[in-house]
Protein backbone atom coordinates (compact mmCIF):
# COMPACT_ATOMS: atom_id res chain seq x y z
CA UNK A 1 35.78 -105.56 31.67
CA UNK A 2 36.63 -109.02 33.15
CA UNK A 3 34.57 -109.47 36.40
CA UNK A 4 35.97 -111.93 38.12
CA UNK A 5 36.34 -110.94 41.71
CA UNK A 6 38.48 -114.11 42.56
CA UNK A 7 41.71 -115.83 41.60
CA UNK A 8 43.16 -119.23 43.32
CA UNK A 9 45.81 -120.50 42.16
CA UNK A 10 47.06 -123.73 44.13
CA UNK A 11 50.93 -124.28 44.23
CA UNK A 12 54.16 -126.11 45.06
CA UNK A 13 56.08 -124.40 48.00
CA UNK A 14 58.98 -125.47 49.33
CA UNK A 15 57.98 -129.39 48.43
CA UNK A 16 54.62 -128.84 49.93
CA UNK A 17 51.06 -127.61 48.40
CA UNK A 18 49.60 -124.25 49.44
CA UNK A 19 46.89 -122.28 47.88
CA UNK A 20 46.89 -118.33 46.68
CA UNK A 21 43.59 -116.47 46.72
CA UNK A 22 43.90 -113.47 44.88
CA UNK A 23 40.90 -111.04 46.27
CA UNK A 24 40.63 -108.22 43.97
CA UNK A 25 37.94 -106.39 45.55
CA UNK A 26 39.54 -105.95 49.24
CA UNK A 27 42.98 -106.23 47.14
CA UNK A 28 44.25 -109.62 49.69
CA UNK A 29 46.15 -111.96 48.63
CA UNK A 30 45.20 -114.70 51.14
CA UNK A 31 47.75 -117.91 51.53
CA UNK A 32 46.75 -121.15 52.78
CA UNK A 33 49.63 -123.13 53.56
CA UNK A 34 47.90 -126.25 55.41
CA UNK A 35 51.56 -127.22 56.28
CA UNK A 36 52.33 -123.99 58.10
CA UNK A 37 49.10 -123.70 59.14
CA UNK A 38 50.37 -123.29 62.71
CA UNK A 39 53.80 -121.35 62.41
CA UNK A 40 53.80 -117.74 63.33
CA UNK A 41 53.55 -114.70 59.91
CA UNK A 42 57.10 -114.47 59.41
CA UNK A 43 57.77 -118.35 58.83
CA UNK A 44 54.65 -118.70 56.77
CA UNK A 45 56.18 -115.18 54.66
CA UNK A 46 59.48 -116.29 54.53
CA UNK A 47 58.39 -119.56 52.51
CA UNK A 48 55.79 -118.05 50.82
CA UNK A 49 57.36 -114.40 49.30
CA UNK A 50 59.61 -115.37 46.73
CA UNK A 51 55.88 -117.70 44.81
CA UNK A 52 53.48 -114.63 45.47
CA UNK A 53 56.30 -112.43 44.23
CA UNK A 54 56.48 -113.93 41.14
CA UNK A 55 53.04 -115.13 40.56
CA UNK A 56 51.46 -111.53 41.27
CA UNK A 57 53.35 -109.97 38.58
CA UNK A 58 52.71 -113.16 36.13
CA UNK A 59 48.84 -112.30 37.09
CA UNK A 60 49.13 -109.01 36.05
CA UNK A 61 51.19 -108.91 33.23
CA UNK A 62 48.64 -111.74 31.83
CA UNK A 63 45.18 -109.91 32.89
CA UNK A 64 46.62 -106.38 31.25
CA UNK A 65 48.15 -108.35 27.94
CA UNK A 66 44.51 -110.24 27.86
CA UNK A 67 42.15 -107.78 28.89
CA UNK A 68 42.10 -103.74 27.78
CA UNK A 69 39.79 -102.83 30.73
CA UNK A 70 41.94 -104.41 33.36
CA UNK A 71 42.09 -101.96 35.56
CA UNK A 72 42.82 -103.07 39.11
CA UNK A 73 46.62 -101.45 40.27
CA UNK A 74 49.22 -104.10 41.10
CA UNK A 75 50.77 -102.56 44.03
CA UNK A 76 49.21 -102.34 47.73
CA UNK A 77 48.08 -105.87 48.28
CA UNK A 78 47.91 -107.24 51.64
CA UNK A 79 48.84 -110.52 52.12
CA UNK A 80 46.74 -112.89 54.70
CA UNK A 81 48.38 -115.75 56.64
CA UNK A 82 46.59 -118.16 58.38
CA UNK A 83 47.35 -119.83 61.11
CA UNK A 84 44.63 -121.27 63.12
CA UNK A 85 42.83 -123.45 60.18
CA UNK A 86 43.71 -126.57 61.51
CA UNK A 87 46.73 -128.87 62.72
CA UNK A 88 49.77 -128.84 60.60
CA UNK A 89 49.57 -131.45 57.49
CA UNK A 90 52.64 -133.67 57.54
CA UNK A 91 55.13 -133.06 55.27
């Protein structure tokens, strides 16, 4: 089986860099958008959904095609927001 407990993936959202964390232990899917870093969950989800949507299933699709012992179910992920890292980045 592939053991890594860990994927992070960093990304271009909304014209700004943000980083996915991809915890498969806890099953998290934490988001550090330095940009947003200070804007309450729903802004933060609301720029973010649409790039974890479509990046979660790409992760999946790729770790079943690649691996036979993948076994880690795609739904029930939490997503994590943070919003207290730091003051905003500019734009």
């Amino acid at each position: 089986m592939y053991d890594s407990s860990q994927f992070s993936v960093p990304v271009i959202v909304s014209g700004w860099w943000a980083c996915y964390i991809w915890d498969v232990e806890r099953k998290e899917l934490h988001v550090v958008d330095l940009v947003l870093s200070c804007s309450p969950y729903p802004e933060q989800n609301k720029h973010n959904e649409e790039p974890i949507k479509l990046l979660h299933n790409g992760l999946f699709s790729c770790m079943c095609a690649f691996f036979d012992e993948w076994n880690v179910e795609m739904s029930d992920w939490n997503a994590r927001f943070y919003d207290s890292l730091h003051l905003p980045c500019s734009r």
